[in-house]
N, C-alpha and C. Protein backbone atom coordinates (compact mmCIF):
# COMPACT_ATOMS: atom_id res chain seq x y z
N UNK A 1 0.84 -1.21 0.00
CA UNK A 1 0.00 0.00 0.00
C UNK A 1 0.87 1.25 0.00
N UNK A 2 1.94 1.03 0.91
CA UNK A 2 2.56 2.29 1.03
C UNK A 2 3.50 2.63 -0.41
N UNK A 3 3.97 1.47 -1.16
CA UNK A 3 5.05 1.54 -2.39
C UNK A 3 3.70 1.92 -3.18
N UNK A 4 2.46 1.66 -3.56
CA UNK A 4 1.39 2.25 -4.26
C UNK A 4 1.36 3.41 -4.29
N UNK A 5 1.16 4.00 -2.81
CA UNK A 5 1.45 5.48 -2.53
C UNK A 5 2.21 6.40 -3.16
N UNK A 6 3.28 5.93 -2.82
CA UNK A 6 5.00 6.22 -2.93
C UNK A 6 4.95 6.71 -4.58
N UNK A 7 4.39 5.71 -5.50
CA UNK A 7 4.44 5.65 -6.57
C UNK A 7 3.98 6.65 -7.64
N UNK A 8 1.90 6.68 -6.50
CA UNK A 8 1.00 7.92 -7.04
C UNK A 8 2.14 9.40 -7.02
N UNK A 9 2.82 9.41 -6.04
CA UNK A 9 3.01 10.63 -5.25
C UNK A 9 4.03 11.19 -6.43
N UNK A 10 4.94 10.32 -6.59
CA UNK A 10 6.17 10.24 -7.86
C UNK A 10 5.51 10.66 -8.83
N UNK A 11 4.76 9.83 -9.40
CA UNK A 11 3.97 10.25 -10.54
C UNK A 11 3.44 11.93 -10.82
N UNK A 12 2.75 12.06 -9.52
CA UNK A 12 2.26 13.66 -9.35
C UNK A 12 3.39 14.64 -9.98
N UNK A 13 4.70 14.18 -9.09
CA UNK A 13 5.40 15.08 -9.43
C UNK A 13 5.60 15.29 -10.59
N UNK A 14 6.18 13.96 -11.44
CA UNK A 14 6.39 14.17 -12.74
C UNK A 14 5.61 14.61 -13.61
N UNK A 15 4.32 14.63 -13.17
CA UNK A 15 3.38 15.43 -14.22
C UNK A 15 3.14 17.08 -14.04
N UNK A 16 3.96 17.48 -12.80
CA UNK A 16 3.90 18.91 -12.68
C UNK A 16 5.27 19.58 -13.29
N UNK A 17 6.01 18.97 -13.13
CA UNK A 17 7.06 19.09 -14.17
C UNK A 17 7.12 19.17 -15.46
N UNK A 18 6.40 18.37 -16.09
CA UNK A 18 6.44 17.83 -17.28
C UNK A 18 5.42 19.44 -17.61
N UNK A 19 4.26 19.98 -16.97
CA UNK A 19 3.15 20.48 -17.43
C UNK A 19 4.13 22.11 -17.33
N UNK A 20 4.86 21.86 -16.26
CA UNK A 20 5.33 23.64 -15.96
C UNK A 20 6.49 23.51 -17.14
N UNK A 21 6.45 22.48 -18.34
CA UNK A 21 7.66 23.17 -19.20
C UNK A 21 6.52 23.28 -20.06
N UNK A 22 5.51 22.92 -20.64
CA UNK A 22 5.19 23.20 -21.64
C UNK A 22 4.20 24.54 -21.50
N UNK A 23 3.29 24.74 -20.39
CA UNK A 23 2.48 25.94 -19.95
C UNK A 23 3.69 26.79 -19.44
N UNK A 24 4.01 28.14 -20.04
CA UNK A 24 4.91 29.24 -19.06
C UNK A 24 3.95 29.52 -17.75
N UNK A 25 4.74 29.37 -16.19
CA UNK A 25 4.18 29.78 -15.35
C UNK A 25 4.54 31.92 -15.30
N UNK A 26 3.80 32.17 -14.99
CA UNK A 26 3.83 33.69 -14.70
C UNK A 26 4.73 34.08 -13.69
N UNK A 27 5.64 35.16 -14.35
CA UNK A 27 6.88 35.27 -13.07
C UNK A 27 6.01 36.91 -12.38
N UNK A 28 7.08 37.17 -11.42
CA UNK A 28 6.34 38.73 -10.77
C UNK A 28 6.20 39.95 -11.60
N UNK A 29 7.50 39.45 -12.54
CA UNK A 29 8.13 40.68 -13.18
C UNK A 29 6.46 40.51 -14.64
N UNK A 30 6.40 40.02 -15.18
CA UNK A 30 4.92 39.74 -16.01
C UNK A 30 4.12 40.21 -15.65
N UNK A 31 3.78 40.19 -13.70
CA UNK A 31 2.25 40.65 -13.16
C UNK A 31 2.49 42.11 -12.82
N UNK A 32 3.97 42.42 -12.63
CA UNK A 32 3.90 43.67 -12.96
C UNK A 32 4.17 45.05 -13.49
N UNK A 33 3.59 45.86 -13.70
CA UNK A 33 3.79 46.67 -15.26
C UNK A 33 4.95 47.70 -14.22
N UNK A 34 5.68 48.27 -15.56
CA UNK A 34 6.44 49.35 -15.39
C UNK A 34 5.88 50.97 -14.39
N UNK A 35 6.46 51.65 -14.15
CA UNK A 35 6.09 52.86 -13.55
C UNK A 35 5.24 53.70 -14.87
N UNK A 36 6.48 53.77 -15.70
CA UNK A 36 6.06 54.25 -17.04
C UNK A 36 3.84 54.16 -17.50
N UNK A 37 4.19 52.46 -17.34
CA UNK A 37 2.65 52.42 -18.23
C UNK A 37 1.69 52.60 -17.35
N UNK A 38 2.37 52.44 -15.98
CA UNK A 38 1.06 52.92 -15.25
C UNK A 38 1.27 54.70 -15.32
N UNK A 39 2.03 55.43 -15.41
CA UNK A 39 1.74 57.05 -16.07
C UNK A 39 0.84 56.87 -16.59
N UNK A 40 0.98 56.26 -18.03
CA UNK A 40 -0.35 56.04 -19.12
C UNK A 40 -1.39 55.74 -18.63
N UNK A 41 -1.55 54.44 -18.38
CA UNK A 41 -2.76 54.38 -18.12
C UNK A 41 -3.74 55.54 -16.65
N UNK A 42 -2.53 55.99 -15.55
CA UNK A 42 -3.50 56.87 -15.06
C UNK A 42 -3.65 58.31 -16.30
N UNK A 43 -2.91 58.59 -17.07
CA UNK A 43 -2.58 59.89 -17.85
C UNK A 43 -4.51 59.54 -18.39
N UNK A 44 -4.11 58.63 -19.53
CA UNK A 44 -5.49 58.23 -20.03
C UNK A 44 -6.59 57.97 -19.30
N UNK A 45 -6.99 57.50 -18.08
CA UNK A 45 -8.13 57.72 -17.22
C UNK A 45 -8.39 58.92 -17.17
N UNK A 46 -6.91 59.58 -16.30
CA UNK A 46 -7.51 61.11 -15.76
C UNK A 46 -8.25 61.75 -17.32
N UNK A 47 -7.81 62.02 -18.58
CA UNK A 47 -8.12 62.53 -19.59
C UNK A 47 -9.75 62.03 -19.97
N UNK A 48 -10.14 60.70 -19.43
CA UNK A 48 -11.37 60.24 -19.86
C UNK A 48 -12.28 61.10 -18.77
N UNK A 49 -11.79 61.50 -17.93
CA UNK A 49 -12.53 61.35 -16.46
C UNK A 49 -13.03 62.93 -16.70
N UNK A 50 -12.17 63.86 -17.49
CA UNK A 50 -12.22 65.16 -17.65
C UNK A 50 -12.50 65.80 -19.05
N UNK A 51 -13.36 64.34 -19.87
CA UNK A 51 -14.06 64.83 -20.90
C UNK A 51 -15.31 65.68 -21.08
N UNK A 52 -15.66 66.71 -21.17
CA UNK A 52 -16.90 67.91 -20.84
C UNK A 52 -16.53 68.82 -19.58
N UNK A 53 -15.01 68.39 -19.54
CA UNK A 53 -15.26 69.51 -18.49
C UNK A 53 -14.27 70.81 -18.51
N UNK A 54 -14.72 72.12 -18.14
CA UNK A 54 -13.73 72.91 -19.20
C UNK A 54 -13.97 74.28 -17.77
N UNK A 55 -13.15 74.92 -18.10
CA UNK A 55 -13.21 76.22 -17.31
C UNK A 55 -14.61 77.19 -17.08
N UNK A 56 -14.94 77.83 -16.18
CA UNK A 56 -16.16 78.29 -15.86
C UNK A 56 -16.46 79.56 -16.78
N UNK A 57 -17.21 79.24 -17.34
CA UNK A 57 -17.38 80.93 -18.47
C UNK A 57 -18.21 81.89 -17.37
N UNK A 58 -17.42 83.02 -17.14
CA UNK A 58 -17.91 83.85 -16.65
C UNK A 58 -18.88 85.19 -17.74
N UNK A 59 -19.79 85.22 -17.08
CA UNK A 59 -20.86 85.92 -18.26
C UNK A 59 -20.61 87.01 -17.96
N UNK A 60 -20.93 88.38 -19.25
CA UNK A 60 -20.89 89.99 -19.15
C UNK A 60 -22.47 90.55 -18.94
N UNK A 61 -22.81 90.66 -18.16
CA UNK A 61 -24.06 90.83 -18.20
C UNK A 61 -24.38 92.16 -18.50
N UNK A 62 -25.48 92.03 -19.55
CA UNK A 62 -25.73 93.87 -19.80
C UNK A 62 -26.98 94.39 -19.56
N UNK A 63 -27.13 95.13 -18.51
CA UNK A 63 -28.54 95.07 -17.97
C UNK A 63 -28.96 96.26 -17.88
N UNK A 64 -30.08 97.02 -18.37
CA UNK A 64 -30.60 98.61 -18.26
C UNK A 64 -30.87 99.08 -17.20
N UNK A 65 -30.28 100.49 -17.28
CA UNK A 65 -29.64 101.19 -16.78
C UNK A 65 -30.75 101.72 -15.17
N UNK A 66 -31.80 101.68 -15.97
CA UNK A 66 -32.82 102.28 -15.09
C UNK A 66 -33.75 100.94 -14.07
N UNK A 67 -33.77 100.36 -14.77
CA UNK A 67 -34.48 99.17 -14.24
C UNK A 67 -33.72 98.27 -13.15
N UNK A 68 -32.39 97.93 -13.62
CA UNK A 68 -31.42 97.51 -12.60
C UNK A 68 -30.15 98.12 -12.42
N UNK A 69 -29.38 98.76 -13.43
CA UNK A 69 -27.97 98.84 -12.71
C UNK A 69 -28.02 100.22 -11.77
N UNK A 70 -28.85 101.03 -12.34
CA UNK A 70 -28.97 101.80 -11.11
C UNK A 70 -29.37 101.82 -9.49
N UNK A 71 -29.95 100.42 -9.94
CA UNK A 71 -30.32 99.71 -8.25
C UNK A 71 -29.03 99.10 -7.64
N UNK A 72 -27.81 98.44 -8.72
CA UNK A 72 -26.60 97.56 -8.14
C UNK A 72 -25.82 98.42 -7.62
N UNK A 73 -25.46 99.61 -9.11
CA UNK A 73 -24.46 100.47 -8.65
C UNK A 73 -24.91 101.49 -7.73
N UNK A 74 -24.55 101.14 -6.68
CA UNK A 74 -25.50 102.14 -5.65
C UNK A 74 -24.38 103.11 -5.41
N UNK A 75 -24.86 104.23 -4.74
CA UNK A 75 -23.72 105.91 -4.54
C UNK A 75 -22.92 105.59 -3.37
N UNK A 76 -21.79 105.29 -3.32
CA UNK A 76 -20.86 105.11 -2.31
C UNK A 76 -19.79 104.27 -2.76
N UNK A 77 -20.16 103.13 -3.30
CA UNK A 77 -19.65 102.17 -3.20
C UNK A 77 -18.26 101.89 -4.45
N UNK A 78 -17.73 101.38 -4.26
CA UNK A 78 -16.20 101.57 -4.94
C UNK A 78 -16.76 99.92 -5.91
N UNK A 79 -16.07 100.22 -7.02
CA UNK A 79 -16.05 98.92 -8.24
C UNK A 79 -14.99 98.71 -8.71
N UNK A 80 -14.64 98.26 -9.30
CA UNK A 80 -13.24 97.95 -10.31
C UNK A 80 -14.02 97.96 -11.81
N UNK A 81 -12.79 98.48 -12.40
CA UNK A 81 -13.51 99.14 -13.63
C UNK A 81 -12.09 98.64 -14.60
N UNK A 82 -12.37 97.84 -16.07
CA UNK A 82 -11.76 97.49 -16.51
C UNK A 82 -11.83 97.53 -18.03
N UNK A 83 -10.75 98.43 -18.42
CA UNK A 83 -10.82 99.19 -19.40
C UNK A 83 -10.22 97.95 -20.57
N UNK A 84 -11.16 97.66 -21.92
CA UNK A 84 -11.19 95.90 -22.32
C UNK A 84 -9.56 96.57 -23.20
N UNK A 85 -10.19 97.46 -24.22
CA UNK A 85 -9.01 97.52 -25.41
C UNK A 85 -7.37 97.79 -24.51
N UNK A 86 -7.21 98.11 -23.41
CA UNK A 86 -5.75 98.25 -23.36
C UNK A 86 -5.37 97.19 -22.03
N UNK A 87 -6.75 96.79 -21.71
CA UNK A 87 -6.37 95.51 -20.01
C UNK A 87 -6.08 96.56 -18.77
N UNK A 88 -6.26 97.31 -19.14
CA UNK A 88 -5.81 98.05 -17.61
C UNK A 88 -7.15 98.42 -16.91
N UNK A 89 -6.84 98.22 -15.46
CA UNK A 89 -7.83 98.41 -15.02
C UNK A 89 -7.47 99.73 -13.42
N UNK A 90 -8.97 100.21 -12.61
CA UNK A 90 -8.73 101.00 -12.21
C UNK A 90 -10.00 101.11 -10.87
N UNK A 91 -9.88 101.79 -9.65
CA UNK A 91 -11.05 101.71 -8.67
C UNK A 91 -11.49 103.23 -8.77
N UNK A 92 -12.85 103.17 -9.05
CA UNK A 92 -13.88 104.21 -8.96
C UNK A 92 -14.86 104.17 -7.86
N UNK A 93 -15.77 105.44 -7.80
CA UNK A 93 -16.15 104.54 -6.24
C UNK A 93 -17.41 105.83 -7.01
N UNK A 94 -18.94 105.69 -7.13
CA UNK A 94 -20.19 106.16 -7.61
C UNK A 94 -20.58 107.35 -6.51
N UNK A 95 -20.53 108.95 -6.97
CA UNK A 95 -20.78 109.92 -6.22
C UNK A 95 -22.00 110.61 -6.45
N UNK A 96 -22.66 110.55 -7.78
CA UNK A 96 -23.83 110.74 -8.01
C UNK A 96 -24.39 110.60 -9.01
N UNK A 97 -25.24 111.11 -9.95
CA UNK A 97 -25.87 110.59 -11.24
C UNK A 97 -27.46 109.80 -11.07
N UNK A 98 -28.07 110.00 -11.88
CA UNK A 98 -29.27 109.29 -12.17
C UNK A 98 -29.96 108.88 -13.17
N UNK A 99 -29.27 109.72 -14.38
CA UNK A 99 -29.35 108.83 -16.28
C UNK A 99 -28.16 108.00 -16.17
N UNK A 100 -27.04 108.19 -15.79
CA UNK A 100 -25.94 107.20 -15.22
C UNK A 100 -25.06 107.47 -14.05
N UNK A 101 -23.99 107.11 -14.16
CA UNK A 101 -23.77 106.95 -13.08
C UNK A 101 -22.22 108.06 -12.94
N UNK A 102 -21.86 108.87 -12.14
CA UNK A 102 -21.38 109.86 -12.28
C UNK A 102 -20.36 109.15 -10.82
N UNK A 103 -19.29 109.10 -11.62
CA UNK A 103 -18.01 108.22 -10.76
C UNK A 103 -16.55 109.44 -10.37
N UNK A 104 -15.92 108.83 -9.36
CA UNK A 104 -14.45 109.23 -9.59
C UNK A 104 -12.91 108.22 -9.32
N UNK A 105 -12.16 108.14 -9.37
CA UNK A 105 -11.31 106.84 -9.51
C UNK A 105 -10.99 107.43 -7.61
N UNK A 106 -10.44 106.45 -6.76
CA UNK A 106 -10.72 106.85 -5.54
C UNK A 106 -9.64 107.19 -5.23
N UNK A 107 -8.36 107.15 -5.73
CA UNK A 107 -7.47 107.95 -5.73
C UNK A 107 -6.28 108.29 -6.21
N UNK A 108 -5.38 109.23 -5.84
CA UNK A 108 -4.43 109.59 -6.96
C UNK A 108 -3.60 108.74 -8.11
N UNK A 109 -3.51 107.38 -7.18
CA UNK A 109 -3.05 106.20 -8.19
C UNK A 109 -3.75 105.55 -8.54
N UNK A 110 -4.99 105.57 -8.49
CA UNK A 110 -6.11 105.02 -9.74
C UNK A 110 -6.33 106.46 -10.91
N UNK A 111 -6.70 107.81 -10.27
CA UNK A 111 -6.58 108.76 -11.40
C UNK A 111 -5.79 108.05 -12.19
N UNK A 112 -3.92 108.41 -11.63
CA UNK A 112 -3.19 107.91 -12.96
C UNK A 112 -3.40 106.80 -13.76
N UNK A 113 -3.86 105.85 -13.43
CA UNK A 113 -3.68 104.84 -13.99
C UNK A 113 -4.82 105.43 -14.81
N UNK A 114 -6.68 105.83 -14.61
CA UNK A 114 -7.19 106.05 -15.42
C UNK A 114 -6.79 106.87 -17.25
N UNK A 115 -5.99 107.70 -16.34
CA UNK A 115 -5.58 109.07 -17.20
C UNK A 115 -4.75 108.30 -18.11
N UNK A 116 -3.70 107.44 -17.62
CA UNK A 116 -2.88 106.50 -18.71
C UNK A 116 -3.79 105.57 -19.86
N UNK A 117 -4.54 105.33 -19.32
CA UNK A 117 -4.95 104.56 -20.38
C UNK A 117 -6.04 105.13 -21.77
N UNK A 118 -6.32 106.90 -21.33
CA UNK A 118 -6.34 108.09 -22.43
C UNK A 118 -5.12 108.38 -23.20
N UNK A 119 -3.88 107.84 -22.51
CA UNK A 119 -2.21 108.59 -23.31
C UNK A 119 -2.20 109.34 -22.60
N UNK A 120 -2.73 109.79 -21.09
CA UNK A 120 -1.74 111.00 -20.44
C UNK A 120 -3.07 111.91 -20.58
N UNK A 121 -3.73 112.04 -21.53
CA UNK A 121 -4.52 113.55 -21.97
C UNK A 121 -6.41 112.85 -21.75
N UNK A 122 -6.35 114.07 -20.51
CA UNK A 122 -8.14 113.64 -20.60
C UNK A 122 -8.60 113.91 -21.85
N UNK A 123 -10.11 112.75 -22.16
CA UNK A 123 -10.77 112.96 -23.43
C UNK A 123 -12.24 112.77 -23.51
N UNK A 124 -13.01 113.29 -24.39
CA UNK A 124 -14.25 113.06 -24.34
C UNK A 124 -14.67 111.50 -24.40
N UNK A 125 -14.01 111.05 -25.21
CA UNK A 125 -13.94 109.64 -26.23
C UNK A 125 -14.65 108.62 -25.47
N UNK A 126 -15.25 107.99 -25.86
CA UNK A 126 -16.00 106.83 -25.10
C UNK A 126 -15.33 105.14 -25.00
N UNK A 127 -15.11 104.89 -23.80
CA UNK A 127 -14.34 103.15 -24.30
C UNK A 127 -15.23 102.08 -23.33
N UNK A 128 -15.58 101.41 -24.26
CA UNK A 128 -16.16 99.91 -23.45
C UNK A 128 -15.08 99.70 -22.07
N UNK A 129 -16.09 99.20 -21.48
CA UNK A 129 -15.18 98.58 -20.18
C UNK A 129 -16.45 97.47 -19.41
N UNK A 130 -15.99 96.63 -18.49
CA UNK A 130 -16.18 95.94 -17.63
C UNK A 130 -16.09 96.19 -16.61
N UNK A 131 -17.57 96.76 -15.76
CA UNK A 131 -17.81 96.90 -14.31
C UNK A 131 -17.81 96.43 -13.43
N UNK A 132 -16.83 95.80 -12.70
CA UNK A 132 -17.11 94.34 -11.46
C UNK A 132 -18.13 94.64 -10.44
N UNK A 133 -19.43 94.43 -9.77
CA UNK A 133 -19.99 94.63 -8.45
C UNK A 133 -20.37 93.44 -7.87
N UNK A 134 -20.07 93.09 -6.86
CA UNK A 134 -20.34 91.92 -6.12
C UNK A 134 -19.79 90.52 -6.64
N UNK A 135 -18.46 90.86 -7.35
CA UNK A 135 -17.72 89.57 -8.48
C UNK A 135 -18.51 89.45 -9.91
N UNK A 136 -19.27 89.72 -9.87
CA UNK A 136 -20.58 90.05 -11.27
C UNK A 136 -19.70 91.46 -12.11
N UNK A 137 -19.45 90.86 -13.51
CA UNK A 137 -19.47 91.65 -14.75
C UNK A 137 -20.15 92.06 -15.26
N UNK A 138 -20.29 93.34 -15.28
CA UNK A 138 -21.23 94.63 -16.46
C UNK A 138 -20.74 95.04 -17.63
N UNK A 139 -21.13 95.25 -18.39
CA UNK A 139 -20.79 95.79 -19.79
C UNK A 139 -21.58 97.20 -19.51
N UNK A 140 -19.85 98.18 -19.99
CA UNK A 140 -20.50 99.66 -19.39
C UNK A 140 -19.54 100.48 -20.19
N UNK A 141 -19.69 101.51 -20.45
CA UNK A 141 -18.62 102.62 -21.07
C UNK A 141 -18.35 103.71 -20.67
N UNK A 142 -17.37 104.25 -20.82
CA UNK A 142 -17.18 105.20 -20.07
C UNK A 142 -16.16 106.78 -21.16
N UNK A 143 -16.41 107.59 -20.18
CA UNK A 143 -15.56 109.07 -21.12
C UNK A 143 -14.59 109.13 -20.14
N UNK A 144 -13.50 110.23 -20.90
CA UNK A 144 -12.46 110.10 -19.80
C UNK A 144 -11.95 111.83 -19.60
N UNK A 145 -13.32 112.94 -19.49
CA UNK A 145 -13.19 113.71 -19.49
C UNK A 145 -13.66 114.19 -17.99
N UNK A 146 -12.93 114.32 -17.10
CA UNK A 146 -13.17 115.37 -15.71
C UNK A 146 -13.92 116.40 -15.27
N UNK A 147 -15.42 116.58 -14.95
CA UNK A 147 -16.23 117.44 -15.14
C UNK A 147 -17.00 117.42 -13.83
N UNK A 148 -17.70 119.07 -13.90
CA UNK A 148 -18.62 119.02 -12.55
C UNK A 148 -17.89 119.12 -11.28
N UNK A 149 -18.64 118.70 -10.81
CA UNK A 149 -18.04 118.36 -9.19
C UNK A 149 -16.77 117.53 -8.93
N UNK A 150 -16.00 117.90 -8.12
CA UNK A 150 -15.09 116.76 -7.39
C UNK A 150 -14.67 117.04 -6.41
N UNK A 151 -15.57 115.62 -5.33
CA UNK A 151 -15.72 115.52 -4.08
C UNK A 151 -14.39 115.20 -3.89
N UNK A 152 -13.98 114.14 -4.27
CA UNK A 152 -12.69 112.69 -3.98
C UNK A 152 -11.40 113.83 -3.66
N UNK A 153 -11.79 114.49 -4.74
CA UNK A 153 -10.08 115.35 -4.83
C UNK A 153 -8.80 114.75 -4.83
N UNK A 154 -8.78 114.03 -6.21
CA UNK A 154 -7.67 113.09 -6.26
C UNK A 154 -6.95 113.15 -7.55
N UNK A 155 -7.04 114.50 -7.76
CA UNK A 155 -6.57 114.58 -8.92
C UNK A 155 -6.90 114.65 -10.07
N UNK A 156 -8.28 114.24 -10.56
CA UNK A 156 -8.95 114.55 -11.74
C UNK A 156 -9.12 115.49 -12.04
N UNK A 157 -10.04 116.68 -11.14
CA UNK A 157 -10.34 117.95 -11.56
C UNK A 157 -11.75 117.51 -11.76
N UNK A 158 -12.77 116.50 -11.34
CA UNK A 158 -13.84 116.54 -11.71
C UNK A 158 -14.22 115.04 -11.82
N UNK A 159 -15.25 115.13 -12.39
CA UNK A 159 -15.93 113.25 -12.21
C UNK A 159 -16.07 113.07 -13.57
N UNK A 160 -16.12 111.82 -13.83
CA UNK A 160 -16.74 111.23 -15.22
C UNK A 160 -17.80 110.39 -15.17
N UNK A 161 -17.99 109.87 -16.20
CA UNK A 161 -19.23 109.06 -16.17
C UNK A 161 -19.34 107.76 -16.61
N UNK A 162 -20.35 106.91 -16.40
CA UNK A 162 -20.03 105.05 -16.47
C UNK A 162 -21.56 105.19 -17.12
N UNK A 163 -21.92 105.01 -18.28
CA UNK A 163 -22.83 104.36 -18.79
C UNK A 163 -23.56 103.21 -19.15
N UNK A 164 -24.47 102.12 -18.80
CA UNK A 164 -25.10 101.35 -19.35
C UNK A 164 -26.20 100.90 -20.68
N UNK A 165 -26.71 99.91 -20.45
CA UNK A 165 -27.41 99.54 -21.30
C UNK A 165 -29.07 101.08 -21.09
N UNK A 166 -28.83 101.80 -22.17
CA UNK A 166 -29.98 102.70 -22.28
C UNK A 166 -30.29 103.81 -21.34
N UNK A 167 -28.98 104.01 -20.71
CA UNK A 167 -28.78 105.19 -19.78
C UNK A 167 -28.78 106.34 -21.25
N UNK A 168 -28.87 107.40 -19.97
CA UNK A 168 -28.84 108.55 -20.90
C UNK A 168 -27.56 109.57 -20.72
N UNK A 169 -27.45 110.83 -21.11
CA UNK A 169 -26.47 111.72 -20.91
C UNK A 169 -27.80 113.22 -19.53
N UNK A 170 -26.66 113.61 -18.78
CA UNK A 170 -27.50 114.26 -18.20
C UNK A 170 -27.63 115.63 -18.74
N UNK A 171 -27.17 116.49 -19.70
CA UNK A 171 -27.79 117.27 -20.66
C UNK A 171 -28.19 116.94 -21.55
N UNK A 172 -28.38 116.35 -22.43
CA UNK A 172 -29.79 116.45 -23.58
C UNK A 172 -30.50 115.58 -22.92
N UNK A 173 -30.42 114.64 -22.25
CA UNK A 173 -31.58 113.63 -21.26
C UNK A 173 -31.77 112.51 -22.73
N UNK A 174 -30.52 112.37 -23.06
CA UNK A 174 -31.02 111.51 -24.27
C UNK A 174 -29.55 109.72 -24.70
N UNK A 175 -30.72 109.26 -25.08
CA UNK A 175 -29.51 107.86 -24.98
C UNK A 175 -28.12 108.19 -26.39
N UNK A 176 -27.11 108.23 -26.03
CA UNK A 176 -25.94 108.55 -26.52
C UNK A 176 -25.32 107.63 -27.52
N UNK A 177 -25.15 106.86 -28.59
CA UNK A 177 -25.27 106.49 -29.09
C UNK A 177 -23.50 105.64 -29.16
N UNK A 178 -22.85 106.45 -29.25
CA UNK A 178 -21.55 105.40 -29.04
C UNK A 178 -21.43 104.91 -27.68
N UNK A 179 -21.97 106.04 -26.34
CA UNK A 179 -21.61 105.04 -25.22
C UNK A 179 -22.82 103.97 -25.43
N UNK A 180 -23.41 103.62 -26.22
CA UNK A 180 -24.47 102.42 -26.74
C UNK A 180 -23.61 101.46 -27.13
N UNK A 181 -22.57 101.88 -28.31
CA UNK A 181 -22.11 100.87 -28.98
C UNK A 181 -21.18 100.43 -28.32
N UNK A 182 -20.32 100.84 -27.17
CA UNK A 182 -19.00 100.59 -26.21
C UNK A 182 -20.02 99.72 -25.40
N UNK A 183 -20.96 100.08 -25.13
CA UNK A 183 -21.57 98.95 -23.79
C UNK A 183 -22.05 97.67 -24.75
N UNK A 184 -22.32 97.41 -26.11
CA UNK A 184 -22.32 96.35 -26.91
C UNK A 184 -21.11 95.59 -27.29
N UNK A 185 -20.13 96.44 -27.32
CA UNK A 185 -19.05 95.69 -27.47
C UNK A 185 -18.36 95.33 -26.68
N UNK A 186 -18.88 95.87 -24.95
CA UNK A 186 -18.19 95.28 -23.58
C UNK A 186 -18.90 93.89 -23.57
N UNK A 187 -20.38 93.84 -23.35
CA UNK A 187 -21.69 92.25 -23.59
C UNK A 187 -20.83 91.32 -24.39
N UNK A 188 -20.63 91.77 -26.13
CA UNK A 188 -20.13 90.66 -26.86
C UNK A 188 -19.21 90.16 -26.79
N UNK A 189 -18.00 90.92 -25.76
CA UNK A 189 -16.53 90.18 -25.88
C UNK A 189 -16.35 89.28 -24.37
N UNK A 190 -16.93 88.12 -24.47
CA UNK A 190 -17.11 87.82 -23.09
C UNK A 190 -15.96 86.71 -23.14
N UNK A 191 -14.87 85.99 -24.10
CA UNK A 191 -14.29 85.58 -24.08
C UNK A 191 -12.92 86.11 -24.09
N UNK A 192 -12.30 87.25 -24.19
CA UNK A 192 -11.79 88.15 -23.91
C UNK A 192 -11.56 88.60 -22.22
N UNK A 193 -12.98 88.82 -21.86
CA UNK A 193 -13.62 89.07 -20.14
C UNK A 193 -12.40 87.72 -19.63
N UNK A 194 -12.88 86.57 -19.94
CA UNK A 194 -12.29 84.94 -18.95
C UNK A 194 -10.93 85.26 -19.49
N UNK A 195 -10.46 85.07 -20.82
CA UNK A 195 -8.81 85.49 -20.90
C UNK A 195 -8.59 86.54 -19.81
N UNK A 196 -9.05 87.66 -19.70
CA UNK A 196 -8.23 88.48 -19.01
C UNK A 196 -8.31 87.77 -17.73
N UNK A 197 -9.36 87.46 -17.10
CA UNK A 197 -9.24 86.55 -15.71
C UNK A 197 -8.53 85.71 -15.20
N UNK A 198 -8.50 84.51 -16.77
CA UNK A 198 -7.36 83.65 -15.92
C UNK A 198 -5.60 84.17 -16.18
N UNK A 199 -5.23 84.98 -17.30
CA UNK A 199 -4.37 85.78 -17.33
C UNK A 199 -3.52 86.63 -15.59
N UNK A 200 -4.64 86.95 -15.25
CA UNK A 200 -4.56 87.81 -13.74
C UNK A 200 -4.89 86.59 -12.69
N UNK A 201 -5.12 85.60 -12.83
CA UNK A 201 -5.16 84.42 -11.56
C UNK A 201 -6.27 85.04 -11.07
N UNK A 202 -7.51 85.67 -11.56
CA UNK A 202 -8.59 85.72 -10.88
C UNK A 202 -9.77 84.69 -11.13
N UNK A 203 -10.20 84.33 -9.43
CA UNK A 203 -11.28 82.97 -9.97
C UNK A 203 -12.30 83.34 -9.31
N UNK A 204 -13.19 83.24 -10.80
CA UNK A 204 -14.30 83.55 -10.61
C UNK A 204 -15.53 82.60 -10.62
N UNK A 205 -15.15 81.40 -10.48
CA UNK A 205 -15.98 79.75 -10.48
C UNK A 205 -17.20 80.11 -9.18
């Protein structure tokens, strides 16, 4: 019984032998992959994982003048004001007005900076810009001529003015027609608006 045994047992072996030359057994180095392909394969997950998904479009909102922005931009309060064609931007802070909004930069180094981005020389001229209030973008335009009153006393010689969607001018009491077309062309360039944002590391998500 026991040489029967003895015999099965022999046998076993030789058939695991015989089977591990013709089947390759799997070594460690087979089960496991390089550093490299696992890069890839996480590279390629992460890339699947982040298909539809894209940076937050921040909107220009252009909203009339009488109905709402004269309710946002309320008289006191300081904005950032961002002048699109040259990127520079500047703090104004709303002193009075009621067809729009009758601003002054809040002080001597926002003047300059305003005044720079005329070339040095105040001007009537009207330029689209982007109104920030409460992290929220306006499409608004503005002149860069010093007039009236000036409370701030910071150097202007006077206040200017921030127009919206269907504001008016406060002598003829009438809607102005290029600061129309500057506040259309602040609304339409809203991809421009996010360049300049993530340009400046500002997040606006």
């Amino acid at each position: 019984m026991k040489v029967k045994l003895l015999s099965i047992c022999i046998s076993l072996v030789y058939c695991c032998v015989f089977c591990s030359l013709i089947i390759p057994y799997p070594t460690m180095n087979n089960l496991l992959i390089s550093s490299n392909a696992e890069q890839e394969i996480n590279d390629t997950y992460e890339e699947e994982e982040t298909v539809g998904l894209s940076y937050t479009t921040v909107p220009v909102l252009n909203l009339d003048w009488f109905e709402y922005m004269n309710n946002y931009f309320t008289k006191y309060i300081t904005i950032r004001v961002i002048d699109i064609k040259s990127g520079e931007e500047y703090f104004v802070q709303r002193l009075g007005g009621y067809n729009h909004a009758d601003v002054q930069a809040i002080d001597a180094q926002n003047t300059a900076k305003f005044k720079k981005i005329y070339g040095g020389q105040w001007s009537w001229v009207r330029r689209p810009v982007w109104v920030e209030i409460d992290g929220k973008f306006y499409a608004g335009s503005t002149n860069g001529m010093p007039h009236g009153f000036d409370i701030l006393q910071t150097g202007e010689g006077g206040h200017t003015c921030i127009h919206f969607l269907n504001s008016k001018t406060h002598g003829t009491k009438r809607v102005d027609p290029d600061h129309q077309n500057c506040v259309k062309y602040a609304s339409t360039h809203v991809d421009e608006l996010n360049e300049y944002l993530k340009n400046n590391n500002v997040n606006n998500n």
